[in-house]
N, C-alpha and C. Protein backbone atom coordinates (compact mmCIF):
# COMPACT_ATOMS: atom_id res chain seq x y z
N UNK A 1 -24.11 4.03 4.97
CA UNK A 1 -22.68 3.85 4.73
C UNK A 1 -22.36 2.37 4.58
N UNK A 2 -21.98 2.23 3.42
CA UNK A 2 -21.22 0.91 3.27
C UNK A 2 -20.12 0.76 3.94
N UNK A 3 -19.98 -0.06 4.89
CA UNK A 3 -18.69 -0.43 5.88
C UNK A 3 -17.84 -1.89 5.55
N UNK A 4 -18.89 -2.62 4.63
CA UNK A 4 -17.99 -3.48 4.69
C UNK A 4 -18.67 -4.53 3.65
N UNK A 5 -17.88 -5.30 2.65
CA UNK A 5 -18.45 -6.11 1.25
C UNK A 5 -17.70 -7.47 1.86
N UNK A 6 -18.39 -8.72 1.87
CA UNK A 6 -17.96 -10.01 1.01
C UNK A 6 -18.82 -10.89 -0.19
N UNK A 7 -17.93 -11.05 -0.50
CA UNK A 7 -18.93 -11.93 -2.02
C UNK A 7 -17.05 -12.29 -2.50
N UNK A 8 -17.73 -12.26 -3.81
CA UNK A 8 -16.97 -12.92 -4.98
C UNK A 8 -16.51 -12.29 -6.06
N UNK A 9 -15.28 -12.27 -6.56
CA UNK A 9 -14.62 -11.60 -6.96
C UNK A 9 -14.68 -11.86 -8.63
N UNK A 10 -15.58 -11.34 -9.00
CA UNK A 10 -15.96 -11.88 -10.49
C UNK A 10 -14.89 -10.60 -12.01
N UNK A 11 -14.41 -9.69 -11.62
CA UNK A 11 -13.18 -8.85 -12.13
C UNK A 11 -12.60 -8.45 -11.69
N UNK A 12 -10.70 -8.34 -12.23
CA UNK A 12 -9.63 -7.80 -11.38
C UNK A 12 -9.35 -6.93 -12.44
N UNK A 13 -9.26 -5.41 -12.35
CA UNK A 13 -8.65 -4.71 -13.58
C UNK A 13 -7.35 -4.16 -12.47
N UNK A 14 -7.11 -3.38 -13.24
CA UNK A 14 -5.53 -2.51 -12.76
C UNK A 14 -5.61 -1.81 -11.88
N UNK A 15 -6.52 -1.34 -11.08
CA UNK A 15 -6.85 -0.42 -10.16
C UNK A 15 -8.02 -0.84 -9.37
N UNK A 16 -8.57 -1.57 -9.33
CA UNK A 16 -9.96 -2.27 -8.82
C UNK A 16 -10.56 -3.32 -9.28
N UNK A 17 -11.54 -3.82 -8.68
CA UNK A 17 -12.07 -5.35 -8.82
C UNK A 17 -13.77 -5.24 -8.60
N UNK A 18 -14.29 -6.35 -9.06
CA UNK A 18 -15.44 -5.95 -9.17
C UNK A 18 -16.20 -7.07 -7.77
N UNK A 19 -16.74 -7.04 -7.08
CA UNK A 19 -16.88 -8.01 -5.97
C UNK A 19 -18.42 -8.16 -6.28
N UNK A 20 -19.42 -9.55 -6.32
CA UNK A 20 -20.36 -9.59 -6.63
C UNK A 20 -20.73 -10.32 -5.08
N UNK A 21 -22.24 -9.32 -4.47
CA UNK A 21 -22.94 -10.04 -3.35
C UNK A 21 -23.86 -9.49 -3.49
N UNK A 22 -24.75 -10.66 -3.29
CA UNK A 22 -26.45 -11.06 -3.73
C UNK A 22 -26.65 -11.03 -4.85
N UNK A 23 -25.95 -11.02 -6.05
CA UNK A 23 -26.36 -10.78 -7.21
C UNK A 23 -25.58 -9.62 -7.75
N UNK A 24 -25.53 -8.62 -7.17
CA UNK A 24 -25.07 -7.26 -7.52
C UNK A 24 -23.37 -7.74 -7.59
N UNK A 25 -23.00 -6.57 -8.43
CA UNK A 25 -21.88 -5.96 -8.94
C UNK A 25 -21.04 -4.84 -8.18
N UNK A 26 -20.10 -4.95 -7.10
CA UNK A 26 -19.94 -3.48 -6.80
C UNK A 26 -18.23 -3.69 -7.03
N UNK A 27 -18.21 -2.28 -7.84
CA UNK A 27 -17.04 -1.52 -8.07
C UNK A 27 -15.94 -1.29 -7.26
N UNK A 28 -14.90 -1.95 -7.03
CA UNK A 28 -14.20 -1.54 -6.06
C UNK A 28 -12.79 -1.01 -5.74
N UNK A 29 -12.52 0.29 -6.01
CA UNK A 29 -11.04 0.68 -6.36
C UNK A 29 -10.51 -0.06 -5.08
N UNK A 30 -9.03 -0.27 -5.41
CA UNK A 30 -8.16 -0.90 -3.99
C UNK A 30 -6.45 -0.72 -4.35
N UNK A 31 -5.55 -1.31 -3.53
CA UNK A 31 -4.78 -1.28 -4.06
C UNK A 31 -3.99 -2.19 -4.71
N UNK A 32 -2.69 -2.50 -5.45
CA UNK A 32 -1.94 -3.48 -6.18
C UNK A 32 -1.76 -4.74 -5.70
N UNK A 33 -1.63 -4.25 -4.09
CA UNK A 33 -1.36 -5.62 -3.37
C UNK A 33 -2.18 -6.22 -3.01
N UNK A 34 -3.56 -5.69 -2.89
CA UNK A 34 -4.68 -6.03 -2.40
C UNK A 34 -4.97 -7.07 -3.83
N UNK A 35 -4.90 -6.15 -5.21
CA UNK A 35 -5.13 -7.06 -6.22
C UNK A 35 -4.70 -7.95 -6.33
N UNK A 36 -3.04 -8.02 -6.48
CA UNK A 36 -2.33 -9.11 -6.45
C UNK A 36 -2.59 -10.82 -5.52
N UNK A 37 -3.31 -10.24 -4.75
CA UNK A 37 -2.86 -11.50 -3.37
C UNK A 37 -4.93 -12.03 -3.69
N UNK A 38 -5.77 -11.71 -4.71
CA UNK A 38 -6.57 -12.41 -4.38
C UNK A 38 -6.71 -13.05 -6.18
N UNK A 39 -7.71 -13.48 -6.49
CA UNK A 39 -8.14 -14.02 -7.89
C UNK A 39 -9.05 -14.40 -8.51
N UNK A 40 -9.58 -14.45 -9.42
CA UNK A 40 -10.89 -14.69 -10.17
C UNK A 40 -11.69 -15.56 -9.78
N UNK A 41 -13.02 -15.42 -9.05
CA UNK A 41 -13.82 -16.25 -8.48
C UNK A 41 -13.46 -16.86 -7.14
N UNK A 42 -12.43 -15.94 -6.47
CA UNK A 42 -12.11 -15.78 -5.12
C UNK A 42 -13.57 -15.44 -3.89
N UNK A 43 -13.47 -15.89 -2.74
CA UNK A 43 -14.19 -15.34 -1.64
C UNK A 43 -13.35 -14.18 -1.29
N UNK A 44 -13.95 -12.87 -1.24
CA UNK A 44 -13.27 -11.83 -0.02
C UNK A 44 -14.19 -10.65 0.82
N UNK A 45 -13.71 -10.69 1.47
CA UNK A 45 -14.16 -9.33 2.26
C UNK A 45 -13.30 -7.83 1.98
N UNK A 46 -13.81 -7.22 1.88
CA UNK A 46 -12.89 -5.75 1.61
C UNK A 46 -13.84 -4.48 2.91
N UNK A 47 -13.16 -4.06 3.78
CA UNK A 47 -13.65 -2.75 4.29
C UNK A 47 -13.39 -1.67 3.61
N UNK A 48 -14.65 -1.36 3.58
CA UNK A 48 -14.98 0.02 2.30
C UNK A 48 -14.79 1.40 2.63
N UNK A 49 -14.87 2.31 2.19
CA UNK A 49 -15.04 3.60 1.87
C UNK A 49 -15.83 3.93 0.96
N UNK A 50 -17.02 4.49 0.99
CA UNK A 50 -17.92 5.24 0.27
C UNK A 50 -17.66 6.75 -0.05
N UNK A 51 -16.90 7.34 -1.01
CA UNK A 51 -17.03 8.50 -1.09
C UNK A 51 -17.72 9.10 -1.88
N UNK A 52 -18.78 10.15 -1.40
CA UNK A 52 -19.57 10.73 -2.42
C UNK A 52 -19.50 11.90 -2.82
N UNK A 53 -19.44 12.54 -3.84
CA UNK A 53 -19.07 13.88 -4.90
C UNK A 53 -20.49 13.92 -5.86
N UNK A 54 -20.63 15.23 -6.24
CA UNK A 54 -21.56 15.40 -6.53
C UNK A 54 -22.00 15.09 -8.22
N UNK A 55 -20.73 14.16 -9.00
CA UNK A 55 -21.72 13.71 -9.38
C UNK A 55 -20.82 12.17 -9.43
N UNK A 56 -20.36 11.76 -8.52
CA UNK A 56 -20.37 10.02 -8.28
C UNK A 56 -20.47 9.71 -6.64
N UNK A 57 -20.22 8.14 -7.24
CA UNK A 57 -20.56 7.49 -5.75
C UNK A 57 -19.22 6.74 -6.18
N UNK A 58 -18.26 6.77 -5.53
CA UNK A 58 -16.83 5.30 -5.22
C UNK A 58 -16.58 5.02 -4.06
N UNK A 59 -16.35 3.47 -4.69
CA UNK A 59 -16.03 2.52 -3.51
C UNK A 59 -14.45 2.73 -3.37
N UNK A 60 -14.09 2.58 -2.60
CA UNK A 60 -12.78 2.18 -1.73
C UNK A 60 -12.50 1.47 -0.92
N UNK A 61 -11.55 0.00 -1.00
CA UNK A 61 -12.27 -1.32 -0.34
C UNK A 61 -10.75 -1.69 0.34
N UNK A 62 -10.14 -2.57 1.03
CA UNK A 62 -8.81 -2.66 1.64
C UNK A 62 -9.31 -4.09 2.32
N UNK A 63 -8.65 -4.82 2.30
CA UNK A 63 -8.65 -6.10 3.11
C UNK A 63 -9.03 -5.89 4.60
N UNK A 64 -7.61 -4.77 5.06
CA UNK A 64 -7.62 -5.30 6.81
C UNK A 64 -8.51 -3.37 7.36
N UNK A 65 -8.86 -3.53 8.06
CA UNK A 65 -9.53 -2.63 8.66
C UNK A 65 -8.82 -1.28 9.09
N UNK A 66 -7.45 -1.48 9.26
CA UNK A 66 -6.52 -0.44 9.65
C UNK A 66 -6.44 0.09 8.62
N UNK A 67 -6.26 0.09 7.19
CA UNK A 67 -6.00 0.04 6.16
C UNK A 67 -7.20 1.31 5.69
N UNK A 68 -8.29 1.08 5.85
CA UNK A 68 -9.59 1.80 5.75
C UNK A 68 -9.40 2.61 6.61
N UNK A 69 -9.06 2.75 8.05
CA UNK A 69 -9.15 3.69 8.73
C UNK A 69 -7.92 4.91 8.25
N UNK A 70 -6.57 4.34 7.74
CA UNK A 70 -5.74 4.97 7.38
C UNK A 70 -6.30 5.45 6.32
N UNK A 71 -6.50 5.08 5.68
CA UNK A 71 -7.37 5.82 4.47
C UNK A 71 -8.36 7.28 4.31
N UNK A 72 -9.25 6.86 5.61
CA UNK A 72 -10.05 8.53 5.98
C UNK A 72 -9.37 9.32 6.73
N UNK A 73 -8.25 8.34 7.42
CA UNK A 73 -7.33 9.76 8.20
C UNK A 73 -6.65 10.63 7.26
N UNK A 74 -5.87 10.08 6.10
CA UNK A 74 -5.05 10.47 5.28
C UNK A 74 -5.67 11.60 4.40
N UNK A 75 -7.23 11.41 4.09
CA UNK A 75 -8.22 12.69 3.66
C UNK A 75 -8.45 13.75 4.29
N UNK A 76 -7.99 13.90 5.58
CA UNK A 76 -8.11 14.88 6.66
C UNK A 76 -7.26 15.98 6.05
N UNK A 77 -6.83 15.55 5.68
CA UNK A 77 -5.28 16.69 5.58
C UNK A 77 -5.51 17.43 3.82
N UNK A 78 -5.00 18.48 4.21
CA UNK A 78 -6.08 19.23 3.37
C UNK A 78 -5.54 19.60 2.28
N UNK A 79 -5.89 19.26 1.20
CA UNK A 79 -5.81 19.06 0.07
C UNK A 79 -5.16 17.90 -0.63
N UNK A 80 -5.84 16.86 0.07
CA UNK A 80 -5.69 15.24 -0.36
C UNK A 80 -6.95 14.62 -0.23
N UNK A 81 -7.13 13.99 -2.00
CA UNK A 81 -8.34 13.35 -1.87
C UNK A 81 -8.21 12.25 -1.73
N UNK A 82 -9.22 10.86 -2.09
CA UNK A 82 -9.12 9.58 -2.19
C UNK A 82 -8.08 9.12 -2.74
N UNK A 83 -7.85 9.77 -4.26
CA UNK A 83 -6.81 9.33 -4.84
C UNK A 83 -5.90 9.56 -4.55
N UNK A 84 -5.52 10.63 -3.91
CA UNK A 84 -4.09 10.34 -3.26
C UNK A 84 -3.89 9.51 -2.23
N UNK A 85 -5.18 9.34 -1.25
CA UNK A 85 -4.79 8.65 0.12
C UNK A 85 -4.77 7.11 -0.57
N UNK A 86 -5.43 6.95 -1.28
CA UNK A 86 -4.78 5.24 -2.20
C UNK A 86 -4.03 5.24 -2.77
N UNK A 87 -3.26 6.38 -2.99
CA UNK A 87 -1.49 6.22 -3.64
C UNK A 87 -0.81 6.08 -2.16
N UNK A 88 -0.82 6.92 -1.20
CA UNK A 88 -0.10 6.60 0.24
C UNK A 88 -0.35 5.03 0.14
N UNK A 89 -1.08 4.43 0.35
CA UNK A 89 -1.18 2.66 0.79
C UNK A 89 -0.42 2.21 -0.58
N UNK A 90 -0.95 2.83 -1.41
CA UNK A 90 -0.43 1.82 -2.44
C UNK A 90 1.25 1.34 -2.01
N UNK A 91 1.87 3.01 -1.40
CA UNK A 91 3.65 2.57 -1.68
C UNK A 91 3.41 2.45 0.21
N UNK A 92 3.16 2.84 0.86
CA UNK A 92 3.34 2.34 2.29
C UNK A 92 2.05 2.02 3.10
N UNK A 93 2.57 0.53 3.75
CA UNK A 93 1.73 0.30 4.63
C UNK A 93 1.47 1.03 6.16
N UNK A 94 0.02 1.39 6.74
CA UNK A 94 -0.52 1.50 7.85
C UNK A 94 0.93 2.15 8.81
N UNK A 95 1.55 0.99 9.01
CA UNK A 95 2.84 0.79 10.29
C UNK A 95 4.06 1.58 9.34
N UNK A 96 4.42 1.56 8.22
CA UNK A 96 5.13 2.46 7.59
C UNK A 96 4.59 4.08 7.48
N UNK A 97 3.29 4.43 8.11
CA UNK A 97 2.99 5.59 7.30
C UNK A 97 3.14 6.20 8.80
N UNK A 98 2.76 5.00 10.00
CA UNK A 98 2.71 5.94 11.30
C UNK A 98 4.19 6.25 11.67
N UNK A 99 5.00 5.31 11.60
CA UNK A 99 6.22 5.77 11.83
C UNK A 99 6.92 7.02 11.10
N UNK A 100 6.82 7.18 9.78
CA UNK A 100 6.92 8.34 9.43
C UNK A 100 6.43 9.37 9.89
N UNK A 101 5.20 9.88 10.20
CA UNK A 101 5.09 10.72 10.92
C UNK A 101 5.64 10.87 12.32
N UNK A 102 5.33 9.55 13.16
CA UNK A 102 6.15 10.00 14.10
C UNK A 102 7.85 9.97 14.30
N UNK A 103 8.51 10.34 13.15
CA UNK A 103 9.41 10.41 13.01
C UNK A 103 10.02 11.55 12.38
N UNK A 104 8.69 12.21 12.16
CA UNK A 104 8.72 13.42 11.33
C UNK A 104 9.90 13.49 9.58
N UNK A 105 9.68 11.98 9.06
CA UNK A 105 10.36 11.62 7.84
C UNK A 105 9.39 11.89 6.97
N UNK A 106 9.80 13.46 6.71
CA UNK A 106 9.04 13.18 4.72
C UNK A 106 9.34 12.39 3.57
N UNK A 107 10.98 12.37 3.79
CA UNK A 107 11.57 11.83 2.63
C UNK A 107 10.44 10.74 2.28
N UNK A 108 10.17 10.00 3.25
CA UNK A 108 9.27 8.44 2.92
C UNK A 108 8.26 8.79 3.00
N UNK A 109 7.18 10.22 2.75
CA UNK A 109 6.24 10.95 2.29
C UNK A 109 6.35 10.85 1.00
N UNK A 110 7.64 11.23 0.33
CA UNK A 110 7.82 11.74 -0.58
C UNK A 110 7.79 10.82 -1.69
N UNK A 111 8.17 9.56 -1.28
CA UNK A 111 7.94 8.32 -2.12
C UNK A 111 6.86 8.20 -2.66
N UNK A 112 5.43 8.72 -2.68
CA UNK A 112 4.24 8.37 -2.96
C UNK A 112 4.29 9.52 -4.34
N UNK A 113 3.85 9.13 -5.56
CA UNK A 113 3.61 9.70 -6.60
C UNK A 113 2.69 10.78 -6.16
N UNK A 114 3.06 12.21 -6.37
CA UNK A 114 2.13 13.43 -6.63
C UNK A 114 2.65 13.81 -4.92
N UNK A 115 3.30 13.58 -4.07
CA UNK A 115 3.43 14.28 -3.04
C UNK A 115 5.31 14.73 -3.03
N UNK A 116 5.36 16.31 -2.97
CA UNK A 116 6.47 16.76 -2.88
C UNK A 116 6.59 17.02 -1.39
N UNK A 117 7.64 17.69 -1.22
CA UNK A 117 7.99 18.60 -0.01
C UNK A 117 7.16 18.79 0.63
N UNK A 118 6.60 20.21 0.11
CA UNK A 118 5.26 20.81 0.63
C UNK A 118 4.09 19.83 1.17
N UNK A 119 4.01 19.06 0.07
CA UNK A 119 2.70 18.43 0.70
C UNK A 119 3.06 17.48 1.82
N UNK A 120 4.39 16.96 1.96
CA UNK A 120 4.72 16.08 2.90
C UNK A 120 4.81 16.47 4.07
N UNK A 121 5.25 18.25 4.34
CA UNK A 121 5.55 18.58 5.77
C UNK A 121 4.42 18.99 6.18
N UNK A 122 3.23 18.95 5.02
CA UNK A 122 1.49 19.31 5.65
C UNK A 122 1.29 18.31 6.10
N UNK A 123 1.52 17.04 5.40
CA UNK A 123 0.86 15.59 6.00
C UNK A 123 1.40 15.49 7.36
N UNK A 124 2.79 15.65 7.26
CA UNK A 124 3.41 15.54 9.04
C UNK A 124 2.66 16.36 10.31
N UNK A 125 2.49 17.41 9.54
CA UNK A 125 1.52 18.46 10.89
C UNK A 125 0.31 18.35 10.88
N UNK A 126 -0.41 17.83 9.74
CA UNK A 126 -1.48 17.68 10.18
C UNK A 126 -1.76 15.94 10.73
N UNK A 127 -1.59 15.44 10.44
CA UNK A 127 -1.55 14.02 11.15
C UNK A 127 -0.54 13.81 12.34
N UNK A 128 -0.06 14.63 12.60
CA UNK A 128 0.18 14.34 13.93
C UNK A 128 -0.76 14.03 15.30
N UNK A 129 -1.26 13.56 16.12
CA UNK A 129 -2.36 13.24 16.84
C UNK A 129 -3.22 12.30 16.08
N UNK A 130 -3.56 12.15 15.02
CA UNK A 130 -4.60 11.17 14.44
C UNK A 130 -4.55 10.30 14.08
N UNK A 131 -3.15 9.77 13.82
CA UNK A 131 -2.75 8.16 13.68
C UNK A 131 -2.17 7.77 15.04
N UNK A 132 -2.50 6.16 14.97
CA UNK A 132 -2.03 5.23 15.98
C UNK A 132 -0.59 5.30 16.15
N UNK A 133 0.42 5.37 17.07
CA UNK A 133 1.60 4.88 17.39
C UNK A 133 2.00 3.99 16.81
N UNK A 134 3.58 4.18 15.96
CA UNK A 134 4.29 3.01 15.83
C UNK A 134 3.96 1.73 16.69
N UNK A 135 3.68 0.25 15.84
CA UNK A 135 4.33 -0.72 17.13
C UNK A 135 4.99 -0.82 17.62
N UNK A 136 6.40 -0.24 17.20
CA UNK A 136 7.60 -0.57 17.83
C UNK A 136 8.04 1.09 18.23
N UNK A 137 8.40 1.08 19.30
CA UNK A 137 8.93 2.40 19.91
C UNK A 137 9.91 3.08 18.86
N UNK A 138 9.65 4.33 18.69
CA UNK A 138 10.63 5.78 17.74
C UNK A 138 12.09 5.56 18.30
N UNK A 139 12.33 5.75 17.63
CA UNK A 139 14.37 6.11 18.26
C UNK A 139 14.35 7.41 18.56
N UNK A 140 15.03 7.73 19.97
CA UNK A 140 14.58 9.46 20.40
C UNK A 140 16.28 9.92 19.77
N UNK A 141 15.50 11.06 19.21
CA UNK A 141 16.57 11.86 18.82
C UNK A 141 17.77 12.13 19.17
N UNK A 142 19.04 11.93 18.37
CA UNK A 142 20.33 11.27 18.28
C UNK A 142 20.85 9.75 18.70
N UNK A 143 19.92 8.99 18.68
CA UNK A 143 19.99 7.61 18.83
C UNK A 143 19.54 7.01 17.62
N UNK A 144 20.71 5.65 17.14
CA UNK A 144 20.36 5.43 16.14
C UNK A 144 19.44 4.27 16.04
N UNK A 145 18.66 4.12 15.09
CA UNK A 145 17.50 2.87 14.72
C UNK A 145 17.70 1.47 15.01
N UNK A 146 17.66 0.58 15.43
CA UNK A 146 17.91 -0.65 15.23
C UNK A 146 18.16 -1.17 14.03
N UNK A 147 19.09 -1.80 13.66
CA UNK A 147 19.68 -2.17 12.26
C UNK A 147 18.73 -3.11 11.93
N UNK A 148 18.02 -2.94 10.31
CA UNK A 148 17.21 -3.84 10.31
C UNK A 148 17.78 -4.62 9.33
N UNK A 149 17.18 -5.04 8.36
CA UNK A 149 17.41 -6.19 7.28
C UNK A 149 17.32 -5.39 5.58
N UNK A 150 17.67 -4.47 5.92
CA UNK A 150 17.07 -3.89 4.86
C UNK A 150 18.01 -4.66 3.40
N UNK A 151 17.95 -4.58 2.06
CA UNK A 151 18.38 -5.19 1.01
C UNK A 151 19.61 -4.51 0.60
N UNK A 152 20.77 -4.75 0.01
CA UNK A 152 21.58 -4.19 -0.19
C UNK A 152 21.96 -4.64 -1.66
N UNK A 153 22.62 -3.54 -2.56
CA UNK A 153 23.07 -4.25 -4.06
C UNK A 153 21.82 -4.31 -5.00
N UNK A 154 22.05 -5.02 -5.64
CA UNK A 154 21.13 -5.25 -6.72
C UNK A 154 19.56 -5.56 -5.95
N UNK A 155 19.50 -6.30 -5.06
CA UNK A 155 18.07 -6.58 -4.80
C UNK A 155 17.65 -5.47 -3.81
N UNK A 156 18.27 -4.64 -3.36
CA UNK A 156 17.95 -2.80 -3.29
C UNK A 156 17.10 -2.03 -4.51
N UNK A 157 17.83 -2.35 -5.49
CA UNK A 157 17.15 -2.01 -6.52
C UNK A 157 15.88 -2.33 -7.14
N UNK A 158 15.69 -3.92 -7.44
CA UNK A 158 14.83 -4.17 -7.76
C UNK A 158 13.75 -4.55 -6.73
N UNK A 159 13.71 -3.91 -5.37
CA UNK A 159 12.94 -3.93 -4.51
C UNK A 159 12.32 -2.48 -4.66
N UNK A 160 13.24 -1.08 -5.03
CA UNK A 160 13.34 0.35 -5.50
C UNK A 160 12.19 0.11 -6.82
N UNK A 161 12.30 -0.44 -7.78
CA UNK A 161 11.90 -0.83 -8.74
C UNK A 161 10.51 -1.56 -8.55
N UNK A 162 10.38 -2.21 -7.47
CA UNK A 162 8.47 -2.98 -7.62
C UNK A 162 8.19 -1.77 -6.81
N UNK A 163 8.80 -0.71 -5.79
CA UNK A 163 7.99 0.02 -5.57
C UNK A 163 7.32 1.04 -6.14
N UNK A 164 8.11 1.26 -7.01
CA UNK A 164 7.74 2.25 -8.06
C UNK A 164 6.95 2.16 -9.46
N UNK A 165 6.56 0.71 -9.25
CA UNK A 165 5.58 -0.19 -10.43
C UNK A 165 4.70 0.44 -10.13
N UNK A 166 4.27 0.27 -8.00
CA UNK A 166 3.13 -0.04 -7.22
C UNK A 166 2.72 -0.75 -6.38
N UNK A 167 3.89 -1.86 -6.00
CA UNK A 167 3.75 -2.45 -5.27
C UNK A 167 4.46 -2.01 -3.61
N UNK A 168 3.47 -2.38 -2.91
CA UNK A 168 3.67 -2.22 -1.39
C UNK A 168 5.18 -2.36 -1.12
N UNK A 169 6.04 -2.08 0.22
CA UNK A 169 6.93 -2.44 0.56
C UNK A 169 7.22 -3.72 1.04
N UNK A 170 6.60 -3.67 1.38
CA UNK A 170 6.37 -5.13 2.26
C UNK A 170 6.21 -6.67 0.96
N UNK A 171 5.60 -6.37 0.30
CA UNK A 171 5.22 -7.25 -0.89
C UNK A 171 6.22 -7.49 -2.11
N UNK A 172 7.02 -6.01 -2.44
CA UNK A 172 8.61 -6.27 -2.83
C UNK A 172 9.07 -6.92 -2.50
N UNK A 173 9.36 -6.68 -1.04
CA UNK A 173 10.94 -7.43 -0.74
C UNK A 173 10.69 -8.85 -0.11
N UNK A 174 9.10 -9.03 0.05
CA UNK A 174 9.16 -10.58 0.21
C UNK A 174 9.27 -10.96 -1.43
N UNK A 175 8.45 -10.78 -2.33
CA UNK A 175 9.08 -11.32 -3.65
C UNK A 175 10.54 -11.44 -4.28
N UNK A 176 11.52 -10.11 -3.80
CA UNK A 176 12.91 -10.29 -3.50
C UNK A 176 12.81 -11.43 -3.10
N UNK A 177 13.21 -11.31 -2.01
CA UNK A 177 13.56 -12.58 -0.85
C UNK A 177 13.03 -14.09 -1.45
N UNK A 178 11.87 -14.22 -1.75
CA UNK A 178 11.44 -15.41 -2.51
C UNK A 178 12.31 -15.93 -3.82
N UNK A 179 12.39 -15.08 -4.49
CA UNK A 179 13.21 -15.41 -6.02
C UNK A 179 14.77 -15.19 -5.59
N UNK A 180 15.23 -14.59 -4.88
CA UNK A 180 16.44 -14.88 -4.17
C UNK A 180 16.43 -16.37 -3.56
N UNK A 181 15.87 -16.68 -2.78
CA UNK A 181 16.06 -17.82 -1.94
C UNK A 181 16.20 -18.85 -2.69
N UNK A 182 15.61 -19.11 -4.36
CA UNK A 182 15.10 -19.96 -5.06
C UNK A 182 16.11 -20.41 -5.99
N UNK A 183 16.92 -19.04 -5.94
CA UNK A 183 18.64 -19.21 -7.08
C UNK A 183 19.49 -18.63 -6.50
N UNK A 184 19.71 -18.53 -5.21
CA UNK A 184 20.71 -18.05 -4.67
C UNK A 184 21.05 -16.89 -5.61
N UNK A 185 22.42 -16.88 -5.37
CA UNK A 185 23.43 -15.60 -6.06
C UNK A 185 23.26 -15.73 -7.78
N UNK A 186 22.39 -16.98 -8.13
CA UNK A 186 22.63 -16.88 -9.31
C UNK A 186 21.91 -15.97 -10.35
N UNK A 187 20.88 -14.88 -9.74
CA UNK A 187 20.53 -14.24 -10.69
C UNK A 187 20.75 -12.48 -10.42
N UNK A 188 21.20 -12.01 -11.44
CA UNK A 188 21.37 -10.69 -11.31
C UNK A 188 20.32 -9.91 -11.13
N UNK A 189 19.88 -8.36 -11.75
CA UNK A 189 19.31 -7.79 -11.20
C UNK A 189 18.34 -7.75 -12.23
N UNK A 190 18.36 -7.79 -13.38
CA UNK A 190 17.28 -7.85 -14.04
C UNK A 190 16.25 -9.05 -14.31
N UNK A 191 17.26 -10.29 -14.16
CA UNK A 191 16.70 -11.75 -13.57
C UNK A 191 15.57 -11.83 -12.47
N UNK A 192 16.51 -11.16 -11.67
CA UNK A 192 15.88 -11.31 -10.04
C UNK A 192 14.61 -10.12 -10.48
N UNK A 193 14.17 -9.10 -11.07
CA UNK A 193 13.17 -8.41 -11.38
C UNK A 193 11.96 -9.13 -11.56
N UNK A 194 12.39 -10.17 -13.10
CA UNK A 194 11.52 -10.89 -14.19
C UNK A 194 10.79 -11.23 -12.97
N UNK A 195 11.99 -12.06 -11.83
CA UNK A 195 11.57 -13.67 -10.94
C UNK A 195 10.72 -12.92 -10.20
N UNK A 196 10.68 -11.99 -9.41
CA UNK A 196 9.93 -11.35 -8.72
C UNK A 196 8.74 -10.68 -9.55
N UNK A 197 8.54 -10.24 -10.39
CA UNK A 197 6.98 -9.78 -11.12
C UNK A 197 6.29 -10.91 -11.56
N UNK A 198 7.20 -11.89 -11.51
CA UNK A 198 6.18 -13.59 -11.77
C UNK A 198 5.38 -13.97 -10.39
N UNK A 199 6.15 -14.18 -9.80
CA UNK A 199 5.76 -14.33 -8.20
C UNK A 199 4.57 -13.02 -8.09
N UNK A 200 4.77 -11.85 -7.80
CA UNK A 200 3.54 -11.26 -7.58
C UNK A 200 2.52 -11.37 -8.63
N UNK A 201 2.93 -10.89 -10.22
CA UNK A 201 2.00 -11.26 -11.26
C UNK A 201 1.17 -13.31 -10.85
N UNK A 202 1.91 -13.42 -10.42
CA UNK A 202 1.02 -14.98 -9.93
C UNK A 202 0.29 -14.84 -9.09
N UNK A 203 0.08 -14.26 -8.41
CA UNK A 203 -0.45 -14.02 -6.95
C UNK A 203 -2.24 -13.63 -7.46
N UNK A 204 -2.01 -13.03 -8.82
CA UNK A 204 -3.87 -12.22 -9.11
C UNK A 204 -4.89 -13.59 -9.48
């Protein structure tokens, strides 16, 4: 079992990268943000996933280690393969996916391309017990959430909008927040889009 690659990052395509150590070439599907945040002739490490089918071998590679583990938990559940459990990361991170469950929220199941209803209230019951606890304590039922920061207006949208490119949550709305901070109020919503797909499109 391959557990774990560093080398050098000699191709970035749209869905994976090619990481070269000792010489060799290995294939490595991942996700947007993972792509985004490294670059051509980069050092990295990726923790892998080897999945084998009978007639391939794929890699599945993630920066941080939680990431990989969320990954084989998310295959547990039955009738989800790789490719779906790398669409879950793709739109939510690790700490977004446990809180949903323990919150029993599909709706934010439902965000992930190819998972409806159905498949969301399977993911809830069956991952219940097998992911880690929120970091931050659940709100018990009829108590409301701690008000967070969430985006309001136009940069709601185009935070709605990188998620639905492919990009992480977390990686939106800091690119929001960045191209906001940079022109204040002065750019609308399709502005503030451009400014933000530059910022991450810069990032590969």
């Amino acid at each position: 079992m391959i557990a774990s690659l560093t080398g050098r990052v000699v191709r970035i395509d749209l869905d994976a990268l090619v990481l070269e150590v000792g010489g060799i070439g290995y294939l490595v599907r991942t996700t947007p943000e993972a792509l985004g945040s490294t670059r051509h002739g980069a050092e990295l490490t990726l923790h892998t996933e080897l999945v084998v089918r009978e007639d391939s071998l794929t890699l599945y590679g993630f920066p941080h280690p939680e990431e990989a583990e969320t990954f084989r938990i998310v295959q547990s559940v039955s009738g989800i393969g790789p490719r779906t459990a790398l669409a879950v990361l793709t739109v939510l991170e690790p700490e977004e996916l446990r809180r949903a469950v323990a919150e029993q929220d599909a709706k934010t199941l439902t965000r992930t391309p190819g998972i409806g209803p159905k498949v969301a209230s399977r993911m809830l019951l069956e991952l219940g017990g097998k992911l880690p606890a929120p970091s931050t304590p659940v709100a018990a039922a009829g108590e409301e959430a701690p008000a967070g920061t969430a985006p309001a207006g136009p940069d709601a949208d185009v935070v709605e909008a990188l998620i639905g490119l492919g990009w992480a949550e977390k990686a939106a709305l800091r690119a929001v927040e960045e191209a906001r901070a940079e022109d204040g109020a002065a750019l609308d919503a399709a502005a503030l889009l451009r400014r933000a797909l530059r910022s991450l499109g810069g990032q590969r």
